[in-house]
PDB file of N, CA and C in Angstrom:
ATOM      1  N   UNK A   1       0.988  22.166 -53.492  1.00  0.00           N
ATOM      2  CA  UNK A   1      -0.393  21.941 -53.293  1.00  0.00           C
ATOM      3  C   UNK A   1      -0.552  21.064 -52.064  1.00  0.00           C
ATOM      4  N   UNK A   2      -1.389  21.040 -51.338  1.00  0.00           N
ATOM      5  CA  UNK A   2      -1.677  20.637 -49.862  1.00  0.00           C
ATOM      6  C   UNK A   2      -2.754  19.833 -50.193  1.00  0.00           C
ATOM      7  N   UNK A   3      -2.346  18.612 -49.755  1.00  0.00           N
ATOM      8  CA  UNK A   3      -4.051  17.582 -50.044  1.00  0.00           C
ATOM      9  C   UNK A   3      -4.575  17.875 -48.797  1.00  0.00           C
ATOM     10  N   UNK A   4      -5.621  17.581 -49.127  1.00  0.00           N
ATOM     11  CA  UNK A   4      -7.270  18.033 -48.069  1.00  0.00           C
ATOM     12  C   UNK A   4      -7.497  16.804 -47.391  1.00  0.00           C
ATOM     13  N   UNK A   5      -7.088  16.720 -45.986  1.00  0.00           N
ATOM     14  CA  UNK A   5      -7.382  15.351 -45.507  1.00  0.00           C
ATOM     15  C   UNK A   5      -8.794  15.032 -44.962  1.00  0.00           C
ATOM     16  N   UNK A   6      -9.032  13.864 -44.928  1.00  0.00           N
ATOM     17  CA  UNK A   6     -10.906  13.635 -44.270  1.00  0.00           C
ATOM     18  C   UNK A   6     -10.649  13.804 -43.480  1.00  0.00           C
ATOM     19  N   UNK A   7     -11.325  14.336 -42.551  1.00  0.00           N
ATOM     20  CA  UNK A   7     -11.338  14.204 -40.408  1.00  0.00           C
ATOM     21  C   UNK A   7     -11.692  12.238 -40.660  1.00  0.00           C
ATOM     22  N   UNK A   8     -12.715  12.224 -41.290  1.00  0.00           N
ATOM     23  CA  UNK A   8     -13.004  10.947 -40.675  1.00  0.00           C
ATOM     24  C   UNK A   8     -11.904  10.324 -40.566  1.00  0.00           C
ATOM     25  N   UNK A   9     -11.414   9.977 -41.781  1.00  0.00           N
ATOM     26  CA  UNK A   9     -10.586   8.966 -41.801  1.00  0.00           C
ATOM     27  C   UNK A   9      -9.106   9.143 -40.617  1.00  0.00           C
ATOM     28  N   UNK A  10      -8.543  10.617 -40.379  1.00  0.00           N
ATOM     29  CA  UNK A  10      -8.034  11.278 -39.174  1.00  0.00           C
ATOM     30  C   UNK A  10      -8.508  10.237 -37.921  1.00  0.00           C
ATOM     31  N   UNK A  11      -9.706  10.656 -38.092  1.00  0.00           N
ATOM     32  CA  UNK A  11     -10.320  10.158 -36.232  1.00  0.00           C
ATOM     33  C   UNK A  11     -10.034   8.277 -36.551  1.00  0.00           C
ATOM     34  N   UNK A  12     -10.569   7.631 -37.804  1.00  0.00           N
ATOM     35  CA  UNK A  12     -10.379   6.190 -37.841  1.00  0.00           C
ATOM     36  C   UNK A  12      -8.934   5.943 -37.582  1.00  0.00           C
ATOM     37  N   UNK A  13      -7.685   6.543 -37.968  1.00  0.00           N
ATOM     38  CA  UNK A  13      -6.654   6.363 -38.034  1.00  0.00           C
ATOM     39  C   UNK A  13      -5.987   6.048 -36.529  1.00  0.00           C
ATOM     40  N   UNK A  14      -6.592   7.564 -35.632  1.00  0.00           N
ATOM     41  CA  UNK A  14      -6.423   7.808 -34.323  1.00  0.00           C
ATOM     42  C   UNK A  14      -7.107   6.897 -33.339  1.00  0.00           C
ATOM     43  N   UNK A  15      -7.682   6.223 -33.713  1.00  0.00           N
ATOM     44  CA  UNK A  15      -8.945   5.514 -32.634  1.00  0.00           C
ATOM     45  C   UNK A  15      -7.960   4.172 -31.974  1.00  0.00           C
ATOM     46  N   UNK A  16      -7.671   3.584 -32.857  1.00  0.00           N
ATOM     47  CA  UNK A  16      -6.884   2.818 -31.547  1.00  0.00           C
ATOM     48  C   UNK A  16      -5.642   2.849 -31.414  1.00  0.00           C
ATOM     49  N   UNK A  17      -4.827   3.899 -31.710  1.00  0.00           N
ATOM     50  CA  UNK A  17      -3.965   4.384 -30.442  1.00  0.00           C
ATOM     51  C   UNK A  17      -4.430   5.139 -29.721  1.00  0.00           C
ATOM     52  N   UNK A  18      -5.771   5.772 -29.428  1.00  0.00           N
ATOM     53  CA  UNK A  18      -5.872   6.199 -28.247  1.00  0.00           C
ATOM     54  C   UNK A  18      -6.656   5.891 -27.763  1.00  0.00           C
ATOM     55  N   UNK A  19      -7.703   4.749 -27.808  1.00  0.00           N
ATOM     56  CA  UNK A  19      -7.789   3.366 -27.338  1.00  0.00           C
ATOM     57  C   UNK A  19      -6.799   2.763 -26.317  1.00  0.00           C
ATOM     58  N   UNK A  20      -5.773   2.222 -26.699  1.00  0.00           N
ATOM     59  CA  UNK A  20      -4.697   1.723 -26.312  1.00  0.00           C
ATOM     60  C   UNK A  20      -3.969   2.833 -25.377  1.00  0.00           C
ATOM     61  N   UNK A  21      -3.533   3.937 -25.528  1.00  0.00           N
ATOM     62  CA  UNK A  21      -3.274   5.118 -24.526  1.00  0.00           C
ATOM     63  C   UNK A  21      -4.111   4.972 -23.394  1.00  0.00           C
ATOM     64  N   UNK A  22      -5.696   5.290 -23.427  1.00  0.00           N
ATOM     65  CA  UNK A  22      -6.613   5.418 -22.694  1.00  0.00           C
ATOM     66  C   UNK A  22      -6.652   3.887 -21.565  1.00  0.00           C
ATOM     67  N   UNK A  23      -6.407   2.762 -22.230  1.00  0.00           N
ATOM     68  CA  UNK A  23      -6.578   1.123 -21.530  1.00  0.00           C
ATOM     69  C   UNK A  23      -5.229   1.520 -20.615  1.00  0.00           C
ATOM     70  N   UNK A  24      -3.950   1.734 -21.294  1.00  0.00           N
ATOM     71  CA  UNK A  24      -2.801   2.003 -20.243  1.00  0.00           C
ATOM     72  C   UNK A  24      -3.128   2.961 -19.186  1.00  0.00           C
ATOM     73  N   UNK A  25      -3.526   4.254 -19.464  1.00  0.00           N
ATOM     74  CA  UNK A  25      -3.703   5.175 -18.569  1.00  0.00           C
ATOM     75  C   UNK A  25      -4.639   4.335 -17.382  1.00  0.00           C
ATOM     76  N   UNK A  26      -5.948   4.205 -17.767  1.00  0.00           N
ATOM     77  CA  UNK A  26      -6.635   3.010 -16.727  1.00  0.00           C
ATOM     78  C   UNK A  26      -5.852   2.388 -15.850  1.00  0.00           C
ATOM     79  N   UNK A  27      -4.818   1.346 -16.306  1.00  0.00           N
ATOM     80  CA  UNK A  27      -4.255   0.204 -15.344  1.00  0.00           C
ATOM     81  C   UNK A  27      -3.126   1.134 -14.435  1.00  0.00           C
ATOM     82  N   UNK A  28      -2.484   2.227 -15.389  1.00  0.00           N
ATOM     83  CA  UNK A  28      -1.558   2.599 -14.614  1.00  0.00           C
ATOM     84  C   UNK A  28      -2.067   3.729 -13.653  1.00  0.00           C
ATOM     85  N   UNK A  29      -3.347   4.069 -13.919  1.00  0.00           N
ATOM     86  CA  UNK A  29      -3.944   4.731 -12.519  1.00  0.00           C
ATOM     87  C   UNK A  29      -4.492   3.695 -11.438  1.00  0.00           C
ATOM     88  N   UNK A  30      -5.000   2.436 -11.460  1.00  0.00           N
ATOM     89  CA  UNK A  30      -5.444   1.291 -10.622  1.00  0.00           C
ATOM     90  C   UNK A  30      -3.786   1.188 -10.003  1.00  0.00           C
ATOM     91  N   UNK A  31      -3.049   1.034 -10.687  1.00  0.00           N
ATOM     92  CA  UNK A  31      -1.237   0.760  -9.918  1.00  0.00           C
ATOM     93  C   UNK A  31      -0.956   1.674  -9.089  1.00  0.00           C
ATOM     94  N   UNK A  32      -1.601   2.749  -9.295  1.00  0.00           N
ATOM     95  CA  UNK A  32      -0.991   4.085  -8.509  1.00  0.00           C
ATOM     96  C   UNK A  32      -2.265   4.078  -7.069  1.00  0.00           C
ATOM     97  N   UNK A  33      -3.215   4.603  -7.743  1.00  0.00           N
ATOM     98  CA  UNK A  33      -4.279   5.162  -6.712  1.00  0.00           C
ATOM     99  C   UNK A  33      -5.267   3.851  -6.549  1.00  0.00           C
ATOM    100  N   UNK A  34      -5.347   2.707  -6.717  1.00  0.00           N
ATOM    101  CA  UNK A  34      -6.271   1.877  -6.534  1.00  0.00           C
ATOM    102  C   UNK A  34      -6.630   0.847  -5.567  1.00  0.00           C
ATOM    103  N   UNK A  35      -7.429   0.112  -5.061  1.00  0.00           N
ATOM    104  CA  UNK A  35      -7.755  -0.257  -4.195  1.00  0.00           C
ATOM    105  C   UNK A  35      -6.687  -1.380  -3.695  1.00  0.00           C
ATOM    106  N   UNK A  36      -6.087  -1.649  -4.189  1.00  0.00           N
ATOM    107  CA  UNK A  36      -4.123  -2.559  -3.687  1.00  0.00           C
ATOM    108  C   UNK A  36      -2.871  -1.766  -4.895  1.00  0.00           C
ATOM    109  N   UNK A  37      -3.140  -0.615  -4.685  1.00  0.00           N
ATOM    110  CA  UNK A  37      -2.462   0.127  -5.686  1.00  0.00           C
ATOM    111  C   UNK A  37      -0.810   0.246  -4.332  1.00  0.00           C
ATOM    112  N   UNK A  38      -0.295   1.538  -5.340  1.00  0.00           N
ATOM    113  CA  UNK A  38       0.808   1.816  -4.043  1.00  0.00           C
ATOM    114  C   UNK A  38       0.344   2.536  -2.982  1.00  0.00           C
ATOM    115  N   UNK A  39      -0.404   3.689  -3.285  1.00  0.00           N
ATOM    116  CA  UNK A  39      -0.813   4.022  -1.937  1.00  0.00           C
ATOM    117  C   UNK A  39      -1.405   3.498  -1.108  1.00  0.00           C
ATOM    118  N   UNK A  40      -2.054   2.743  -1.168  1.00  0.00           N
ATOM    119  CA  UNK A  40      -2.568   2.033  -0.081  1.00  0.00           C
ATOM    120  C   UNK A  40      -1.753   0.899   0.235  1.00  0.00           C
ATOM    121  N   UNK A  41      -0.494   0.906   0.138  1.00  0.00           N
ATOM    122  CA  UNK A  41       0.179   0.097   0.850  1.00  0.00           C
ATOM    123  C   UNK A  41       1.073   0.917   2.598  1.00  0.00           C
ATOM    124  N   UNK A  42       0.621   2.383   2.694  1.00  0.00           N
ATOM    125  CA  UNK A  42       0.400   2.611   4.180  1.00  0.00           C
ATOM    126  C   UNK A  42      -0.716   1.939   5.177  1.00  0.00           C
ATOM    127  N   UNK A  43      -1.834   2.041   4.232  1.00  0.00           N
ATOM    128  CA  UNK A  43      -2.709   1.274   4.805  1.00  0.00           C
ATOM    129  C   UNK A  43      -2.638   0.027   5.604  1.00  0.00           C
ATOM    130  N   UNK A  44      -1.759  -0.949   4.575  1.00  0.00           N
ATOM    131  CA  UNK A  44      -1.719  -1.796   4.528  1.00  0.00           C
ATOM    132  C   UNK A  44      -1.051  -2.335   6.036  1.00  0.00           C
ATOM    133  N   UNK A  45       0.420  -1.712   6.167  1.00  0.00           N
ATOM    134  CA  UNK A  45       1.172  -1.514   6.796  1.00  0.00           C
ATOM    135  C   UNK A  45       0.520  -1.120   8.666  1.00  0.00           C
ATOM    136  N   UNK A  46      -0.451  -0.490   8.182  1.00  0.00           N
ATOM    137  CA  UNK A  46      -0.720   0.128   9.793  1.00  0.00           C
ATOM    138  C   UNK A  46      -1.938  -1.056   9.933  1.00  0.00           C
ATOM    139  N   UNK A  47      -2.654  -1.639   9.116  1.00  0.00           N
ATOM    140  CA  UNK A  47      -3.619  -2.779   9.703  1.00  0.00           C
ATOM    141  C   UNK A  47      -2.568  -3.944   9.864  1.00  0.00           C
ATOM    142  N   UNK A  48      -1.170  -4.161   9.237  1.00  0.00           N
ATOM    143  CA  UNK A  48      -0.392  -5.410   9.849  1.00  0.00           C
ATOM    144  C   UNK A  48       0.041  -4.795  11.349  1.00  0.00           C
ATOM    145  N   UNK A  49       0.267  -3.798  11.813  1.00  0.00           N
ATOM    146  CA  UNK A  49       0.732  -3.605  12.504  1.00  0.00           C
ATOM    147  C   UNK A  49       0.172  -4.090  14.234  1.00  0.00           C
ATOM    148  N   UNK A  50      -1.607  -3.118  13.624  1.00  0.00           N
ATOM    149  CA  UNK A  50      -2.278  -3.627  14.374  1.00  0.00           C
ATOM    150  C   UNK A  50      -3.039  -5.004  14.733  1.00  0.00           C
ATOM    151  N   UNK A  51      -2.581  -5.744  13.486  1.00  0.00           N
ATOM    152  CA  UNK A  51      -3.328  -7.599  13.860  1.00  0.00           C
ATOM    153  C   UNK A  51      -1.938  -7.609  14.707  1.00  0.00           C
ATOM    154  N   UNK A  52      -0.987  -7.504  14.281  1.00  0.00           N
ATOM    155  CA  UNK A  52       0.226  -8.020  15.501  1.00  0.00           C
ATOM    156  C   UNK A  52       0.270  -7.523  16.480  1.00  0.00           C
ATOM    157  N   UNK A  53      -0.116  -6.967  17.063  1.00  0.00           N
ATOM    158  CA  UNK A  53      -0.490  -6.138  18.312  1.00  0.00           C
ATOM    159  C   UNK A  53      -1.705  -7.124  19.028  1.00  0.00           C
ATOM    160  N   UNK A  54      -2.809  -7.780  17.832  1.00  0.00           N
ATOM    161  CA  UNK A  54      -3.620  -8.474  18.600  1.00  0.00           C
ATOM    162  C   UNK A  54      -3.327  -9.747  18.201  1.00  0.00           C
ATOM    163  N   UNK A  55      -2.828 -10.107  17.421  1.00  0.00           N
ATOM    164  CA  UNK A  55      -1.612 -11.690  17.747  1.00  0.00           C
ATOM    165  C   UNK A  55      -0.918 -11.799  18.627  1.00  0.00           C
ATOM    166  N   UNK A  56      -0.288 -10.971  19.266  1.00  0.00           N
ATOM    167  CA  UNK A  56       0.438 -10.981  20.139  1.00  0.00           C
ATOM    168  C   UNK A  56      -0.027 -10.950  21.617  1.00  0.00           C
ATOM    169  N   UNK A  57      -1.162 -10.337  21.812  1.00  0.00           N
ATOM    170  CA  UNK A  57      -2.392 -10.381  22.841  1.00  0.00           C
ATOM    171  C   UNK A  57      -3.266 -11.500  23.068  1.00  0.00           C
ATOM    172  N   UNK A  58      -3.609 -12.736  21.774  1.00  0.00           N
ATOM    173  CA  UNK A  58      -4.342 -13.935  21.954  1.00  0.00           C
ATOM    174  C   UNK A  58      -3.385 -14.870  21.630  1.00  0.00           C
ATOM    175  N   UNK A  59      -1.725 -14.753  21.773  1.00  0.00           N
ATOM    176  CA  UNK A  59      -0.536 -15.912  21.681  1.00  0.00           C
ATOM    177  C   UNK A  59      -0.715 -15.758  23.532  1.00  0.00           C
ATOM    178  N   UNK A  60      -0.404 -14.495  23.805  1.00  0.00           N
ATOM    179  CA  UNK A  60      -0.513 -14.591  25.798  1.00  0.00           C
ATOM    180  C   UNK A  60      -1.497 -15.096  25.966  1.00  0.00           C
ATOM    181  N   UNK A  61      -2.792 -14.949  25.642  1.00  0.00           N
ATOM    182  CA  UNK A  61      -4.101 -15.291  26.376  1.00  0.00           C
ATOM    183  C   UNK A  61      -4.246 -17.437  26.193  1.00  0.00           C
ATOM    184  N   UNK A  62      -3.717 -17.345  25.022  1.00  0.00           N
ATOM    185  CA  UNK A  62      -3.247 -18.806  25.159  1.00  0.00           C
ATOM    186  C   UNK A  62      -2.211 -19.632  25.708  1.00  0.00           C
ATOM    187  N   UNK A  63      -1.483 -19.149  25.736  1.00  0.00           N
ATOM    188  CA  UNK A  63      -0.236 -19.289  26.592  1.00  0.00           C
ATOM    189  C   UNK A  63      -0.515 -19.540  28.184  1.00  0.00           C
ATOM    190  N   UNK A  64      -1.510 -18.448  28.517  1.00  0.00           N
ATOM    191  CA  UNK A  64      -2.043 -18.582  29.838  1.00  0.00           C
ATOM    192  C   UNK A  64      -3.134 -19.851  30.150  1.00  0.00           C
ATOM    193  N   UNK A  65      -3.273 -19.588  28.877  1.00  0.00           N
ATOM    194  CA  UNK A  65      -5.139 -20.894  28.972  1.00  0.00           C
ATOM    195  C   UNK A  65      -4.107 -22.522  29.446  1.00  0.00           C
ATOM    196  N   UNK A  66      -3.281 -22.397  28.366  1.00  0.00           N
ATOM    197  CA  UNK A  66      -2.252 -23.849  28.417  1.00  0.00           C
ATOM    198  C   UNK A  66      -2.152 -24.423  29.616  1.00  0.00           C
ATOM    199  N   UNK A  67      -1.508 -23.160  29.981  1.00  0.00           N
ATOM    200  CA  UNK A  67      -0.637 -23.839  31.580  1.00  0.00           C
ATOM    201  C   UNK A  67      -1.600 -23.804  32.706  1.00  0.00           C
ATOM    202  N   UNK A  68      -2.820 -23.259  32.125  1.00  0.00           N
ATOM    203  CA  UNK A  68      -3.464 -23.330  33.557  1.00  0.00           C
ATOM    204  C   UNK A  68      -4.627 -24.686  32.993  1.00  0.00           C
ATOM    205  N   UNK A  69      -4.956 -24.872  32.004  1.00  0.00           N
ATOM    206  CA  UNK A  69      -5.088 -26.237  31.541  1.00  0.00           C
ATOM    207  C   UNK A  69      -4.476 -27.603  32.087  1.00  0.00           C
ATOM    208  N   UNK A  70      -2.630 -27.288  31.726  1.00  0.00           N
ATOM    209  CA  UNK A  70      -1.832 -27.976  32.156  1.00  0.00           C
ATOM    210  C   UNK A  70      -1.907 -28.573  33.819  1.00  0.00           C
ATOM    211  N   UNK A  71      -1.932 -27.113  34.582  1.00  0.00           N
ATOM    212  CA  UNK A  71      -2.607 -27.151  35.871  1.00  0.00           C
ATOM    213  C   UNK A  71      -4.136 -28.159  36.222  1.00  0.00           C
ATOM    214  N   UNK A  72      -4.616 -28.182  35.772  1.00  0.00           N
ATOM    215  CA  UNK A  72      -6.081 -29.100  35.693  1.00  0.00           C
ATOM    216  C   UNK A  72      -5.916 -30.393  35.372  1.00  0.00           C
ATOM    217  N   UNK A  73      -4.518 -30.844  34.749  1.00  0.00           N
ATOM    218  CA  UNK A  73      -4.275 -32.134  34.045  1.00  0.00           C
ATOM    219  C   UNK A  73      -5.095 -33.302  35.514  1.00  0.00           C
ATOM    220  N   UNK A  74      -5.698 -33.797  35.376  1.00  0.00           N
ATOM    221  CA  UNK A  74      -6.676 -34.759  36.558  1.00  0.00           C
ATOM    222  C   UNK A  74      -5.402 -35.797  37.114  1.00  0.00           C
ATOM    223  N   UNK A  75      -4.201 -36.260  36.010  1.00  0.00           N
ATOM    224  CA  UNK A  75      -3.368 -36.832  36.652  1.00  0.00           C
ATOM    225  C   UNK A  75      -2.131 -35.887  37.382  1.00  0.00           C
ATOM    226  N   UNK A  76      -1.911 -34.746  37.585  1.00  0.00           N
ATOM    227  CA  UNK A  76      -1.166 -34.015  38.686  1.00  0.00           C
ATOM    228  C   UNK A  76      -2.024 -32.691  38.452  1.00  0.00           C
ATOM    229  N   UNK A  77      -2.998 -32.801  38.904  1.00  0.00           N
ATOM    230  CA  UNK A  77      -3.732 -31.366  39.469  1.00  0.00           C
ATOM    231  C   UNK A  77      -2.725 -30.506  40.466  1.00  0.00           C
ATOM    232  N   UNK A  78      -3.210 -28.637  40.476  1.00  0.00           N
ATOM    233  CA  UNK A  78      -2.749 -28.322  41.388  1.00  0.00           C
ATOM    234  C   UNK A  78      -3.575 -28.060  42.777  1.00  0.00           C
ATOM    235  N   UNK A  79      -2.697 -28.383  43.961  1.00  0.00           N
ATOM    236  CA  UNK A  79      -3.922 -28.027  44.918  1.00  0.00           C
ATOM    237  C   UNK A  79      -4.677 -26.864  45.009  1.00  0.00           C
ATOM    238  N   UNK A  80      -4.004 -26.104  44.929  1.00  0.00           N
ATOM    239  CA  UNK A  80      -4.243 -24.514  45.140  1.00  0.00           C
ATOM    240  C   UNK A  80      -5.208 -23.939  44.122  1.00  0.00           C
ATOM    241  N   UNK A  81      -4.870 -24.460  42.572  1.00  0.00           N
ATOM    242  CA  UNK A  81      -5.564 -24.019  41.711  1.00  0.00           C
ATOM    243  C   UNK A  81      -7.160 -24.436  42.151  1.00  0.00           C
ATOM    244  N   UNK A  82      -7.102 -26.130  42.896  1.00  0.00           N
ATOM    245  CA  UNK A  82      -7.987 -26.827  42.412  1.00  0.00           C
ATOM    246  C   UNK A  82      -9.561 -26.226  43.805  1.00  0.00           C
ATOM    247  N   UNK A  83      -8.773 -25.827  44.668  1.00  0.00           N
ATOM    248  CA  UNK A  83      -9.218 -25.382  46.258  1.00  0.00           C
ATOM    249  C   UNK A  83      -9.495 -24.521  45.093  1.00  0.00           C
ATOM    250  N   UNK A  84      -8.834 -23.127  45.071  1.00  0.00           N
ATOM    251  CA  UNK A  84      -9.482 -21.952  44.790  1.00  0.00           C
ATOM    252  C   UNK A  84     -10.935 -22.011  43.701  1.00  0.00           C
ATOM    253  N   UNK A  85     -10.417 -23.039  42.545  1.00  0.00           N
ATOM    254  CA  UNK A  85     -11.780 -22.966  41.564  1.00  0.00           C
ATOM    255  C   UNK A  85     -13.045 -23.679  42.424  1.00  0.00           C
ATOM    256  N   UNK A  86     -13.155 -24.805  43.016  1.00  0.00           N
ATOM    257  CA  UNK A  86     -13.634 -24.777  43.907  1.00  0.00           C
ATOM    258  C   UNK A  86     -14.532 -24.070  44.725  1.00  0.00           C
ATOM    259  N   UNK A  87     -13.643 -23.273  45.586  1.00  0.00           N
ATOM    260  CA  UNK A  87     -14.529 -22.080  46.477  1.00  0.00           C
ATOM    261  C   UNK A  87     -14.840 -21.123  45.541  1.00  0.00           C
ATOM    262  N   UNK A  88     -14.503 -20.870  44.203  1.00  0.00           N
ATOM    263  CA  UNK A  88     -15.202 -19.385  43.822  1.00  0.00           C
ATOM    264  C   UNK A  88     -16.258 -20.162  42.728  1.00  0.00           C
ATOM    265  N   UNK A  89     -16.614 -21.746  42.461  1.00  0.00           N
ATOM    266  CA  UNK A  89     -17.414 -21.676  41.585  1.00  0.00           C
ATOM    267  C   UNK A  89     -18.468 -22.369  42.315  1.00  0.00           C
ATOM    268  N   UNK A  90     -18.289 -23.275  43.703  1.00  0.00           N
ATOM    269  CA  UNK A  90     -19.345 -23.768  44.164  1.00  0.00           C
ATOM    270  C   UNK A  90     -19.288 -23.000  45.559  1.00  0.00           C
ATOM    271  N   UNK A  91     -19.211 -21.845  45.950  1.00  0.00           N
ATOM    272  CA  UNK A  91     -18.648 -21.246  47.088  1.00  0.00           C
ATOM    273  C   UNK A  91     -19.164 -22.145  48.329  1.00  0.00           C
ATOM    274  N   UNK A  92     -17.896 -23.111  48.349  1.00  0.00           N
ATOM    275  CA  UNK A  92     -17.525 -24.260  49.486  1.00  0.00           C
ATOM    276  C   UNK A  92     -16.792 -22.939  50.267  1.00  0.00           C
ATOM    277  N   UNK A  93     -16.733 -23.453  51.746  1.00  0.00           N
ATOM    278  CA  UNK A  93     -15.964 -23.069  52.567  1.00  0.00           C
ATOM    279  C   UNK A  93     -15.891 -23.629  54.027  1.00  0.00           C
ATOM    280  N   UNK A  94     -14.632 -23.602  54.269  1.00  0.00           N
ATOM    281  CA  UNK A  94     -14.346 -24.705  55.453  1.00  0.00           C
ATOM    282  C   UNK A  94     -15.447 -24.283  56.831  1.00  0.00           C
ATOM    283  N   UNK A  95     -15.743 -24.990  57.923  1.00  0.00           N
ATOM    284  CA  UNK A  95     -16.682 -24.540  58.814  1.00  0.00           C
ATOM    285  C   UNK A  95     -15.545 -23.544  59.818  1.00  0.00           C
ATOM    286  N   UNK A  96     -14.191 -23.736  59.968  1.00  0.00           N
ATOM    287  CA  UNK A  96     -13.610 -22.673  60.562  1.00  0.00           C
ATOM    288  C   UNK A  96     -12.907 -21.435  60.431  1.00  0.00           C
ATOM    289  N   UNK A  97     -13.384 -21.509  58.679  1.00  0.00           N
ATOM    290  CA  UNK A  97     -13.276 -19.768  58.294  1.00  0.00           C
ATOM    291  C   UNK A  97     -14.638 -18.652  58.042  1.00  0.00           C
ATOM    292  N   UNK A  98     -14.092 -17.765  58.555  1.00  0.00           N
ATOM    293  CA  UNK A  98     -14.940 -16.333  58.497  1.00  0.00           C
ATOM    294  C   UNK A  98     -14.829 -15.903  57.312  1.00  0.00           C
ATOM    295  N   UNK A  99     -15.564 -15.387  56.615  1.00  0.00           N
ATOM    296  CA  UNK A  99     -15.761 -15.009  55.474  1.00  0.00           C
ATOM    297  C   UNK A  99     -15.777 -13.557  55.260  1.00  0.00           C
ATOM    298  N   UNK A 100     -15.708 -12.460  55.280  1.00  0.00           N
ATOM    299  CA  UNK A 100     -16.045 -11.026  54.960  1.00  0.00           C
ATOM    300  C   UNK A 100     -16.007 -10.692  53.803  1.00  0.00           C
ATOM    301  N   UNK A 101     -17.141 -10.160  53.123  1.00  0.00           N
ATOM    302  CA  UNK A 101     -17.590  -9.713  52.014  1.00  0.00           C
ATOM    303  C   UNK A 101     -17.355  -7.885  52.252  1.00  0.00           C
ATOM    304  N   UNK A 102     -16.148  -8.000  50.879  1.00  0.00           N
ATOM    305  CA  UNK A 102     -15.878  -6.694  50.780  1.00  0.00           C
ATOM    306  C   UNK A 102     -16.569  -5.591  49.688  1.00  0.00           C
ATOM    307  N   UNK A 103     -17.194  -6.769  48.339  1.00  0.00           N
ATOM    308  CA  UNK A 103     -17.611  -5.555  47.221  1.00  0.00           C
ATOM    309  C   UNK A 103     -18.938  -5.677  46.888  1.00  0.00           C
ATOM    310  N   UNK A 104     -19.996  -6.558  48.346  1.00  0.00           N
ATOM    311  CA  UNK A 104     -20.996  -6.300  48.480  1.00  0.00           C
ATOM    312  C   UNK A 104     -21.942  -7.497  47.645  1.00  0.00           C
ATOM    313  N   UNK A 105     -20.889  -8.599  47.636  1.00  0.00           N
ATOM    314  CA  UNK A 105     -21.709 -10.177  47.002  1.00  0.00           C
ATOM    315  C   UNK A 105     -21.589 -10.520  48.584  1.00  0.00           C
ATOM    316  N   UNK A 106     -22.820 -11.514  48.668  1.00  0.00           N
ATOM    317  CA  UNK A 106     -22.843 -12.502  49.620  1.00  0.00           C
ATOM    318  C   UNK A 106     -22.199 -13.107  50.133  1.00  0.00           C
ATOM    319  N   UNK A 107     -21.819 -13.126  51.253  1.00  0.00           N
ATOM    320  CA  UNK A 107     -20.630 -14.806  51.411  1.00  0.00           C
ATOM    321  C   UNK A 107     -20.836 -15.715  51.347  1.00  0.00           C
ATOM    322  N   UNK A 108     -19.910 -16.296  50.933  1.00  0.00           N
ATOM    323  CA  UNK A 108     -20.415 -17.968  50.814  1.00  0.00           C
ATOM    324  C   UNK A 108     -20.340 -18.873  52.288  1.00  0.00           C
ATOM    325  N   UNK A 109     -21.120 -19.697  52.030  1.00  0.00           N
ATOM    326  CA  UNK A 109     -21.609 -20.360  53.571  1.00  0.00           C
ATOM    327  C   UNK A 109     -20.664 -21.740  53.700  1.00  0.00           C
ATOM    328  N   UNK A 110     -20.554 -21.801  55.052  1.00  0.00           N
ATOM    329  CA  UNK A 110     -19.842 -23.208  55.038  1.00  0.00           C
ATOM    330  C   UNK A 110     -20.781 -24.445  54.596  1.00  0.00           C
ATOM    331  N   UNK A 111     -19.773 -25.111  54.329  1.00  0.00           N
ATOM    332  CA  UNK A 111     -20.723 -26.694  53.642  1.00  0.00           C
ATOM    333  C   UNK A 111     -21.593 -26.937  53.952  1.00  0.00           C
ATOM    334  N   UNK A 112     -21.346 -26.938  55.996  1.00  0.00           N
ATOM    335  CA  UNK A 112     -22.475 -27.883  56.369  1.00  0.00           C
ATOM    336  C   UNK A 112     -23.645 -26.803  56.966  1.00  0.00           C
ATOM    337  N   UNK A 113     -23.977 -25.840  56.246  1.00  0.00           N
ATOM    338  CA  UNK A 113     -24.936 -24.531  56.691  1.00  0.00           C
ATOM    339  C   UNK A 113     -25.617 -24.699  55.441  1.00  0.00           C
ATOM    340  N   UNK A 114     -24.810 -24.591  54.031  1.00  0.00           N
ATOM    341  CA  UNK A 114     -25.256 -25.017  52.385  1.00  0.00           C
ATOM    342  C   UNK A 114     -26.397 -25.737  52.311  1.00  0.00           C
ATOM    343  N   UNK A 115     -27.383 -25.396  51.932  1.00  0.00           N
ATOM    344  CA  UNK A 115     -29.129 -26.252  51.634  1.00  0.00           C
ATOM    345  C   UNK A 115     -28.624 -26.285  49.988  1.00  0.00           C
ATOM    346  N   UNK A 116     -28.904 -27.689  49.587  1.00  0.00           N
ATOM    347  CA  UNK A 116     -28.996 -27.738  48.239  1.00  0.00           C
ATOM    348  C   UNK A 116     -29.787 -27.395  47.274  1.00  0.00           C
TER     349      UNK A 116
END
């Protein structure tokens, strides 16, 4: 003789193991496909790649700032640096050089021609 089982009590029996199935399946799809899962650790990989590419582009750009900083130090300035910033930011220029303007800015005037 075959006893007659309830569904209900079937489905109560079943409910949290597959509950518990269903919570695993969840986390172990977030591990796989999820937003810091494994696949997206190519991702990951090609945006480190590219900050070091631009770490490595603003370590030079500082590197350069330094020494030309260093250059400016007021107790051993360089001459050359200090002439050139000079003529290209207050465009000074001696009264016995000629000036020729090649990319169509003005020349700069000698000192004593300069109206303030």
């Amino acid at each position: 003789m075959t006893a007659v089982r309830n569904p209900l009590i079937l489905i109560k029996r079943a409910a949290w193991p597959a509950a518990g199935m269903l919570v695993i399946a969840y986390f172990l799809g977030a591990a796989i496909v999820g937003e810091n899962g494994v696949l997206a650790w190519g991702d990951y990989r090609r945006a480190k790649a590219q900050e070091s590419v631009q770490l490595a582009r603003l370590e030079a750009e500082r590197a350069r700032l330094a020494h030309r900083a260093q250059l400016l130090d007021p107790a051993h300035a360089d001459p050359d640096l200090v002439e050139e910033l000079v003529r290209r930011n207050l465009g000074v220029v001696r009264p016995d050089e000629v000036i020729i303007a090649s990319d169509g800015t003005p020349a700069a005037q000698p000192a004593s021609v300069r109206r303030p």
